[in-house]
C-alpha atoms as a PDB file:
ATOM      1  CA  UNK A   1     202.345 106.660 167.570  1.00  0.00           C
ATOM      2  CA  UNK A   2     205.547 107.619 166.102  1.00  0.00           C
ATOM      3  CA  UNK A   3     208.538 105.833 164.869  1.00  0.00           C
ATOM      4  CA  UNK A   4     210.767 107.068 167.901  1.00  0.00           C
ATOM      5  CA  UNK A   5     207.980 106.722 170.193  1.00  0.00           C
ATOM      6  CA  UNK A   6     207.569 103.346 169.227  1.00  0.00           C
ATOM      7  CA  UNK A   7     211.503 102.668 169.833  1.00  0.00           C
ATOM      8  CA  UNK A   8     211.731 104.576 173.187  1.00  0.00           C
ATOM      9  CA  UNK A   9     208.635 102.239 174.260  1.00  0.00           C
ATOM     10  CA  UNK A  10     210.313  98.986 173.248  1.00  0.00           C
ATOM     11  CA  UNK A  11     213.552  99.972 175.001  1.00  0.00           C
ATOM     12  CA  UNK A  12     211.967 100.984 178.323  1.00  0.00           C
ATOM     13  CA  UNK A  13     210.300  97.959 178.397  1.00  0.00           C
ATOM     14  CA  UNK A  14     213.703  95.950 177.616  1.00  0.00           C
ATOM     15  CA  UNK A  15     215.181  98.265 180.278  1.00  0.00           C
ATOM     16  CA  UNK A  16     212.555  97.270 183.037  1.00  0.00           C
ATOM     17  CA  UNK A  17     212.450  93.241 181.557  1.00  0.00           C
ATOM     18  CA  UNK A  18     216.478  92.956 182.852  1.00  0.00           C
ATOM     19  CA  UNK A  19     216.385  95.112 185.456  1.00  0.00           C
ATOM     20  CA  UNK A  20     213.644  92.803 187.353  1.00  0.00           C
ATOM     21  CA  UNK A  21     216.190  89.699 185.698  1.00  0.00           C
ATOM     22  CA  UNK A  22     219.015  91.159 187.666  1.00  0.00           C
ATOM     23  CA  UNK A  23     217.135  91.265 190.754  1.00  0.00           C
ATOM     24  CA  UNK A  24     215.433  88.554 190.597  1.00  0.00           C
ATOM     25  CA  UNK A  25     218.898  87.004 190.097  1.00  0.00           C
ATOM     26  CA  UNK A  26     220.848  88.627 192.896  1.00  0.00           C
ATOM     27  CA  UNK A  27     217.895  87.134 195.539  1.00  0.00           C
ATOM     28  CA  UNK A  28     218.281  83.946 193.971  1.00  0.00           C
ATOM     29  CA  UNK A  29     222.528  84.258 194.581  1.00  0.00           C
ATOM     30  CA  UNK A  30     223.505  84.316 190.925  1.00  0.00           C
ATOM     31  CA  UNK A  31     225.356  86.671 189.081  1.00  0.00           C
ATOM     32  CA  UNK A  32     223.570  89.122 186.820  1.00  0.00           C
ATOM     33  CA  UNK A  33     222.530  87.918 183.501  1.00  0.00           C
ATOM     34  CA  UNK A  34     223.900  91.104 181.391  1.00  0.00           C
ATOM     35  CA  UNK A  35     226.339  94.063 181.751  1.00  0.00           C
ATOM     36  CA  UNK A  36     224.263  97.020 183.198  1.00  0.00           C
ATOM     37  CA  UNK A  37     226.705  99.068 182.202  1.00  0.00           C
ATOM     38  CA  UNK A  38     226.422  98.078 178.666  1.00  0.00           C
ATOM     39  CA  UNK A  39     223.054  98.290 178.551  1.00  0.00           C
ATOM     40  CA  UNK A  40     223.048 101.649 180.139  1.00  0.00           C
ATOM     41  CA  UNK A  41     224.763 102.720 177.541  1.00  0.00           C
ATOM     42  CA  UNK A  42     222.778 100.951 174.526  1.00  0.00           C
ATOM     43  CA  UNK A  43     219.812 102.791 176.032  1.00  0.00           C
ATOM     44  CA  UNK A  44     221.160 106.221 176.748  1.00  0.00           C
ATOM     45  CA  UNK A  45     221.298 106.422 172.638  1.00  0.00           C
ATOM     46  CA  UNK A  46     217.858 105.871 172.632  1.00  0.00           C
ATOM     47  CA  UNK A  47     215.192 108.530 173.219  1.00  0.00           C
ATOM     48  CA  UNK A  48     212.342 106.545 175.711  1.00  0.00           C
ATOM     49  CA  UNK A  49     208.556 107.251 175.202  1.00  0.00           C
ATOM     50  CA  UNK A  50     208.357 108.860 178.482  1.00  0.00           C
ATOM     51  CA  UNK A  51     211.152 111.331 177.292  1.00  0.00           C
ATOM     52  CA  UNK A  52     209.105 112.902 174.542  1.00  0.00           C
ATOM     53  CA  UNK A  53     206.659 115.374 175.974  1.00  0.00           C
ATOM     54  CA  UNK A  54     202.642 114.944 176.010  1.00  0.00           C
ATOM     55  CA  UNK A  55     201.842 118.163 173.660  1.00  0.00           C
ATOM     56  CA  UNK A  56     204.534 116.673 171.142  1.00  0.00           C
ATOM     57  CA  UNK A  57     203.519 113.556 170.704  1.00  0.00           C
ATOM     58  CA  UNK A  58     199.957 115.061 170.371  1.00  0.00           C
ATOM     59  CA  UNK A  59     201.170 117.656 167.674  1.00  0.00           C
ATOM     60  CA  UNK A  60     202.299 114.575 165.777  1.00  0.00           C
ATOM     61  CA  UNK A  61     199.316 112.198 165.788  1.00  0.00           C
ATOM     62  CA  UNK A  62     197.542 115.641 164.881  1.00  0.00           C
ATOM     63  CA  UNK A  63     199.652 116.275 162.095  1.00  0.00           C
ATOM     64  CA  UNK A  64     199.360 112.769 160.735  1.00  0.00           C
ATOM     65  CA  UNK A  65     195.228 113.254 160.808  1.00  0.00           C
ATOM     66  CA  UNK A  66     195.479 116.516 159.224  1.00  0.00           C
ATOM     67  CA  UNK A  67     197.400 114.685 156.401  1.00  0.00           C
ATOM     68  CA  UNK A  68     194.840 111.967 156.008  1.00  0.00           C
ATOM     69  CA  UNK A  69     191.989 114.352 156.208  1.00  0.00           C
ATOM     70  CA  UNK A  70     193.971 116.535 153.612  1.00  0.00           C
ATOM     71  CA  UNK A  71     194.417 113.624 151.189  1.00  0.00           C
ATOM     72  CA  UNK A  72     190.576 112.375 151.825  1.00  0.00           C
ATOM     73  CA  UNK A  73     189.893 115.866 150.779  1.00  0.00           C
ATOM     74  CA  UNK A  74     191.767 115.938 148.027  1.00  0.00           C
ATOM     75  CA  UNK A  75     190.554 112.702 146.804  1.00  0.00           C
ATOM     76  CA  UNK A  76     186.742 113.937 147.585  1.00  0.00           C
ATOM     77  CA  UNK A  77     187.586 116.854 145.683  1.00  0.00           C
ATOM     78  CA  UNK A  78     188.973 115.601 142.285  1.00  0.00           C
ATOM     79  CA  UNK A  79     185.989 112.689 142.405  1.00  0.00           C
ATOM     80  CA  UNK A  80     183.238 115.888 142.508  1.00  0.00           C
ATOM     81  CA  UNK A  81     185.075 118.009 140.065  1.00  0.00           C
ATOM     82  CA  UNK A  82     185.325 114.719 137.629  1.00  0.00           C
ATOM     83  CA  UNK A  83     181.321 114.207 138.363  1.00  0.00           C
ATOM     84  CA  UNK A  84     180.555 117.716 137.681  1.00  0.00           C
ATOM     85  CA  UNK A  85     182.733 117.708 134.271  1.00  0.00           C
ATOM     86  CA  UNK A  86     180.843 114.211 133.379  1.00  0.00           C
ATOM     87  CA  UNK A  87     177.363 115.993 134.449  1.00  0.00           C
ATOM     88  CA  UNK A  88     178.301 118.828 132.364  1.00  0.00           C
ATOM     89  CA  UNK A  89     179.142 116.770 129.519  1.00  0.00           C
ATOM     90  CA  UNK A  90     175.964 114.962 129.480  1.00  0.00           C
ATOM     91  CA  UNK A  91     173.917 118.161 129.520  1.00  0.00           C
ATOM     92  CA  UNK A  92     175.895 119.525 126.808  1.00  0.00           C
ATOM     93  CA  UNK A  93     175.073 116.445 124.829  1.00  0.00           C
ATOM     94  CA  UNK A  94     171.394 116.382 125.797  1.00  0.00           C
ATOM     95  CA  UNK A  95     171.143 120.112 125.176  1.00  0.00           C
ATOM     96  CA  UNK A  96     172.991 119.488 121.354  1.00  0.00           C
ATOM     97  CA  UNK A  97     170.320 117.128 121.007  1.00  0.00           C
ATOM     98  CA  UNK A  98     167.549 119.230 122.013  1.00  0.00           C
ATOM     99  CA  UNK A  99     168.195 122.053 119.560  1.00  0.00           C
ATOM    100  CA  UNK A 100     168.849 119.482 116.587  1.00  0.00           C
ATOM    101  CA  UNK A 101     165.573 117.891 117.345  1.00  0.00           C
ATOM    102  CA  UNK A 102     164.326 121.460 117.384  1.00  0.00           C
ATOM    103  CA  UNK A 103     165.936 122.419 114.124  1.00  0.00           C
ATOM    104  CA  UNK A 104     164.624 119.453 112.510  1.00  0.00           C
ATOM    105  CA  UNK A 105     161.137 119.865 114.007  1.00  0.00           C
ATOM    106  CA  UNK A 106     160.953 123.823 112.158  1.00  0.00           C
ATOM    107  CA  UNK A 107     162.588 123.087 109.118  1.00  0.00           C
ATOM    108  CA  UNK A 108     159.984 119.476 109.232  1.00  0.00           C
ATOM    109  CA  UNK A 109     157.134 122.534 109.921  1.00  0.00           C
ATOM    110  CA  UNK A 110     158.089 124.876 107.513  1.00  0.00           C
ATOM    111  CA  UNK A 111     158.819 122.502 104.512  1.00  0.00           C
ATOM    112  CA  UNK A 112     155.280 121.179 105.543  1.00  0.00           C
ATOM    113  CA  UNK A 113     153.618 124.698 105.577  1.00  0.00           C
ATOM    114  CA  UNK A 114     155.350 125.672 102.184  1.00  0.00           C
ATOM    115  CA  UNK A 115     153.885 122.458 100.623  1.00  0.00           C
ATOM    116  CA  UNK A 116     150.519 123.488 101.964  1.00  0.00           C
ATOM    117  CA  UNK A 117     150.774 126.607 100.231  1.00  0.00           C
ATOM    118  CA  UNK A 118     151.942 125.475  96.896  1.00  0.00           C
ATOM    119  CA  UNK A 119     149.166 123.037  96.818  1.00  0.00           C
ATOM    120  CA  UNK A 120     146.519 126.005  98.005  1.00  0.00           C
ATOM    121  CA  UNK A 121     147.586 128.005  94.931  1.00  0.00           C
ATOM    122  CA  UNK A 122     147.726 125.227  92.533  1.00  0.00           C
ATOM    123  CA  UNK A 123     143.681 124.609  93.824  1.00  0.00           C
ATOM    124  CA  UNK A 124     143.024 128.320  93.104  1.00  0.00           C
ATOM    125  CA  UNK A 125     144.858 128.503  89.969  1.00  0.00           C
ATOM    126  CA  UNK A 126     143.082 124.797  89.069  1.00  0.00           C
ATOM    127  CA  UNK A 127     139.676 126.431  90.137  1.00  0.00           C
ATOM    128  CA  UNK A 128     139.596 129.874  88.684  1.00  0.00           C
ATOM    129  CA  UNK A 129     140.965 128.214  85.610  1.00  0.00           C
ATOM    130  CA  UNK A 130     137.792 126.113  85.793  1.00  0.00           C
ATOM    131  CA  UNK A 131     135.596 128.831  86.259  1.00  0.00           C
ATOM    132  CA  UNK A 132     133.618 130.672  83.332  1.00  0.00           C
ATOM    133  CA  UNK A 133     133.238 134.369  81.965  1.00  0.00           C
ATOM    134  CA  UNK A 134     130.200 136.449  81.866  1.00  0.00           C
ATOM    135  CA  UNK A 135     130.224 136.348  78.308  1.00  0.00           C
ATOM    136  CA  UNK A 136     130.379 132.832  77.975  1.00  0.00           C
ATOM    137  CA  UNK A 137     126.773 133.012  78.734  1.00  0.00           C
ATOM    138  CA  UNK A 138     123.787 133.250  76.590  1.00  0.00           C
ATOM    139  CA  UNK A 139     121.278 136.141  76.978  1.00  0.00           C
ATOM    140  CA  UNK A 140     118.339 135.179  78.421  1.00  0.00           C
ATOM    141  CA  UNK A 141     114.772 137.359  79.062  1.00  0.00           C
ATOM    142  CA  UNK A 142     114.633 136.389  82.761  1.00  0.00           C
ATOM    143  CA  UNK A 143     116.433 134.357  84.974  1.00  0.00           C
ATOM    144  CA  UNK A 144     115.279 131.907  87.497  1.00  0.00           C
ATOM    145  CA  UNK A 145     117.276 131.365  90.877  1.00  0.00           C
ATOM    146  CA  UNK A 146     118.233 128.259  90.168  1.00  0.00           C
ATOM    147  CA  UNK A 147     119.562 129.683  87.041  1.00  0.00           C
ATOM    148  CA  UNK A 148     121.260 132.254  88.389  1.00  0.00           C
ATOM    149  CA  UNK A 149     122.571 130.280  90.824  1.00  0.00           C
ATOM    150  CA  UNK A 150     123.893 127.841  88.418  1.00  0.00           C
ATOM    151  CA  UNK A 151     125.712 130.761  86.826  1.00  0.00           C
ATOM    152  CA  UNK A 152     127.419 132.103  89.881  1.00  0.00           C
ATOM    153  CA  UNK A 153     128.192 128.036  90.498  1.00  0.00           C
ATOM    154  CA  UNK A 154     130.352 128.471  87.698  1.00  0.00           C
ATOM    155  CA  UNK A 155     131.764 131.703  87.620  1.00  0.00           C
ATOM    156  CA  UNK A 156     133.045 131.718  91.432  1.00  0.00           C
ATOM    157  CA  UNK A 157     135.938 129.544  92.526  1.00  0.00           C
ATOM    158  CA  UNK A 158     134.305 126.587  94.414  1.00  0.00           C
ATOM    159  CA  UNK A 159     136.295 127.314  97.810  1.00  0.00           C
ATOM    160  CA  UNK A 160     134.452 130.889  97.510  1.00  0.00           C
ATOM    161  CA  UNK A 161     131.375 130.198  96.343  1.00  0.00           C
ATOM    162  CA  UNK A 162     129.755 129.460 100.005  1.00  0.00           C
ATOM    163  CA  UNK A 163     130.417 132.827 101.102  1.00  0.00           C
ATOM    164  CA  UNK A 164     129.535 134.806  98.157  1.00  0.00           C
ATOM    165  CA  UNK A 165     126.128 132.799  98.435  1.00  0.00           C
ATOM    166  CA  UNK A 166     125.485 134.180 101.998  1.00  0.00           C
ATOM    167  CA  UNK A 167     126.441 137.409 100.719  1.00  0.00           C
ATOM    168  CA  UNK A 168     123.727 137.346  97.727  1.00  0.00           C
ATOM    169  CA  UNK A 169     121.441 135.593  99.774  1.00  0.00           C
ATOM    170  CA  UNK A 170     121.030 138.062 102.401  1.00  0.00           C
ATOM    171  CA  UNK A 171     121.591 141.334  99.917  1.00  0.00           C
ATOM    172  CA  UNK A 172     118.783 140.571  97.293  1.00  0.00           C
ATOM    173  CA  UNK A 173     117.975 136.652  98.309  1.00  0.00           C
ATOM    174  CA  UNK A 174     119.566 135.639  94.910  1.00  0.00           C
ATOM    175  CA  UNK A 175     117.038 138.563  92.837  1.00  0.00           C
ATOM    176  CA  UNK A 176     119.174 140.207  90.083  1.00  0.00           C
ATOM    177  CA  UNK A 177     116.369 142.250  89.385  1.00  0.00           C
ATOM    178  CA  UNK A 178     115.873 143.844  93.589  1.00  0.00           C
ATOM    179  CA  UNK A 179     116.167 147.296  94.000  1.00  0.00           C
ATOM    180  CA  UNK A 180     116.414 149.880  97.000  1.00  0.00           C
ATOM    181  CA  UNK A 181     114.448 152.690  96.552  1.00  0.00           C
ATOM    182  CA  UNK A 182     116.151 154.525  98.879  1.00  0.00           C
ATOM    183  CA  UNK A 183     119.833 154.112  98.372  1.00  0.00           C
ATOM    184  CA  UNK A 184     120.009 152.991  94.724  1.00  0.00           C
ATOM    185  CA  UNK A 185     121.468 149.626  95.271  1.00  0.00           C
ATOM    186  CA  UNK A 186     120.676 147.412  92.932  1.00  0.00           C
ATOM    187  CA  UNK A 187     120.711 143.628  91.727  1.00  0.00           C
ATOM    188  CA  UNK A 188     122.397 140.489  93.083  1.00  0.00           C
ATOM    189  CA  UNK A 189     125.297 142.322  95.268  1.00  0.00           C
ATOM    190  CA  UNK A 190     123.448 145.358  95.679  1.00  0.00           C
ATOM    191  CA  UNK A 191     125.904 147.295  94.420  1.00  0.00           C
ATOM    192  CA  UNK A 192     125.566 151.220  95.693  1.00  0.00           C
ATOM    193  CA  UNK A 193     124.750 152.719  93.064  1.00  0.00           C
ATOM    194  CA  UNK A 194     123.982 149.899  90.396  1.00  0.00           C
ATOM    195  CA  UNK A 195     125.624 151.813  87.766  1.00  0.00           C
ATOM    196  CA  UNK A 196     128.715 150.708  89.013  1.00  0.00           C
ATOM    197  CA  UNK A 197     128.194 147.373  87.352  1.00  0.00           C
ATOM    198  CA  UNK A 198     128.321 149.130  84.345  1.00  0.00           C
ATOM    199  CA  UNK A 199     132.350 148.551  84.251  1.00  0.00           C
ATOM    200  CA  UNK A 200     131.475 144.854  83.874  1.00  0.00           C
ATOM    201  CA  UNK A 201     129.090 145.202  81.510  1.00  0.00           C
ATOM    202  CA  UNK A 202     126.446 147.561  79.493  1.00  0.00           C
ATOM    203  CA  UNK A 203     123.812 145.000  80.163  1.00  0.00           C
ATOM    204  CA  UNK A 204     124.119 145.180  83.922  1.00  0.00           C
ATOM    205  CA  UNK A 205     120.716 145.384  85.153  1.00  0.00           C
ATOM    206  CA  UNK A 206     119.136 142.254  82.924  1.00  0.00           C
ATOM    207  CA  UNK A 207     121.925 140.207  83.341  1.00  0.00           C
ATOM    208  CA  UNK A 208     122.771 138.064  86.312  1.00  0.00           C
ATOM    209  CA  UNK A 209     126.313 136.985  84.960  1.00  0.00           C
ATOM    210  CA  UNK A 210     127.464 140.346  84.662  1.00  0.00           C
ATOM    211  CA  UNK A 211     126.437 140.824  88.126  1.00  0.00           C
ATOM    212  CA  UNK A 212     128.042 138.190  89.486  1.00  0.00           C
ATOM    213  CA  UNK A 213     131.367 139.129  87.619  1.00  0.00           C
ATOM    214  CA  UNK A 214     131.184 143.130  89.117  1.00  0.00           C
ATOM    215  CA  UNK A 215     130.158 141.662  92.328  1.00  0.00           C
ATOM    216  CA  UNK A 216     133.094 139.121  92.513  1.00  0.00           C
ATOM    217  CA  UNK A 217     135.484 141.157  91.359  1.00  0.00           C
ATOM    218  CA  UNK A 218     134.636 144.195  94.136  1.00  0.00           C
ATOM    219  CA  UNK A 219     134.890 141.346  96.876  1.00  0.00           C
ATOM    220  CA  UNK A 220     138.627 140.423  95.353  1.00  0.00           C
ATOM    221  CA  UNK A 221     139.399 144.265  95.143  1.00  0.00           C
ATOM    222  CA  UNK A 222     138.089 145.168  98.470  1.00  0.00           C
ATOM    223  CA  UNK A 223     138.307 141.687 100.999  1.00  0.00           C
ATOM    224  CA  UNK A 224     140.577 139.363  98.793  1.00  0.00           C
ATOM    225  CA  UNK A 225     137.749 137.481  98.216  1.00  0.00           C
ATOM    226  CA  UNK A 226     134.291 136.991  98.734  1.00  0.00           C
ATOM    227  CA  UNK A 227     135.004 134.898 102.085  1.00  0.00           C
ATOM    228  CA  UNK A 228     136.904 138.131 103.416  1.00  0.00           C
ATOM    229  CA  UNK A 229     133.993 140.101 102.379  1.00  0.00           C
ATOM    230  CA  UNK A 230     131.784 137.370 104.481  1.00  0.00           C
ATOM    231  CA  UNK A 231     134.127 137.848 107.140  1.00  0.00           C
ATOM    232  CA  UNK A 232     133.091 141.686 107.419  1.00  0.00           C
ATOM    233  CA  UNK A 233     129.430 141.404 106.558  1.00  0.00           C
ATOM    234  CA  UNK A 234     129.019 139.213 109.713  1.00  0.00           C
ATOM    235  CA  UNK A 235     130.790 141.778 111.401  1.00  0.00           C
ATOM    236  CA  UNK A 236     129.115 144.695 110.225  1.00  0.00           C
ATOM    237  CA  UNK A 237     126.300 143.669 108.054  1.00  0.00           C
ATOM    238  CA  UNK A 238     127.092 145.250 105.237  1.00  0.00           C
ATOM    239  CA  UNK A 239     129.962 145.011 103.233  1.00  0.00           C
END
């Protein structure tokens, strides 16, 4: 209700309070108890509830709950943008966080990988280093397996060896001596023809070592090394 509503109530009510006074009065014989004129007058400055019409004084209530609802709305509105802009912020922080755990994860992986590496050459610098020459070898009449095997222990870097076994073992079943009539191949690594070996050494058919040299150094040449050349003979079966 509005201000003037509220005063146009109070002084109808005030109006209808000494009118019934003034009757009540006159049955009883007495005088009146105020100046109806007075009041009249007092009252006629005053706009009564009654005098303001029904669609007004609903326009104005409306009014006054379109306010409110605009300030709740208002208020709703600046709480939601202020939790969006804190939601945002914490995303942005979890998100920074994310890619610097990230960051430090790769540069952790690569650091770790280029270790590896280092330490893979050093072992194949540490065991070709270790490993011995052809020459190095005394000339022998015949070999046994054992001894030839013995000499390829020592010639091929131990992370190869394995696979240039298999290799040997399935060309000429560790016989430096085997031949193929039929293709030429000859010794250890049946190399096709046998005269190849002759860049390793003159002596290439009697000796074992200087097999195992041509042979090790084709599977370098051709594979990378005599695992790669593994790698294709299980493949293919020949290499």
């Amino acid at each position: 209700m509005s201000r003037i509503s509220v005063r146009g109530f109070a002084v109808a009510s005030a109006t209808a309070v000494t009118t019934v006074g003034a009757v009540v009065g006159v049955a009883a014989g007495g005088a009146p108890a105020a100046d109806d004129n007075n009041f009249e007058a007092a009252a006629a400055d005053t706009t009564l509830l009654a005098d303001i019409p029904a669609g007004q004084q609903a326009q104005v209530q409306t009014a006054s709950l379109m306010q409110q609802a605009d300030a709740q709305a208002s208020a709703a509105d600046a709480a939601a943008k202020k939790s969006a802009e804190e939601s945002a912020r914490l995303q942005a922080a979890k998100d920074a966080k994310s890619k610097k755990k990230a960051a430090e994860d790769r540069l952790e992986a690569e650091r770790k990988a280029e270790k590896e590496a280092k330490e893979k050459k050093a072992a194949e610098r540490a065991s070709r280093s270790s490993v011995r020459d052809a020459s190095s070898f005394a000339a022998q009449g015949s070999y046994t397996v054992a001894q030839v095997q013995a000499m390829a222990r020592q010639m091929v870097p131990a992370d190869q060896f394995q696979c240039f076994s298999n290799i040997v073992n399935h060309e000429s079943t560790w016989n430096y001596r085997a031949s193929n009539p039929s293709s030429g191949a000859y010794g250890l690594v049946q190399a096709l023809p046998g005269s190849k070996m002759s860049s390793a050494g003159a002596d290439w058919q009697t000796n074992p070592a200087t097999q195992i040299k041509w042979g090790l150094s084709y599977m370098d040449g051709r594979y990378g090394s005599p695992c790669g050349a593994w790698s294709f003979w299980q493949a293919n079966h020949w290499y």
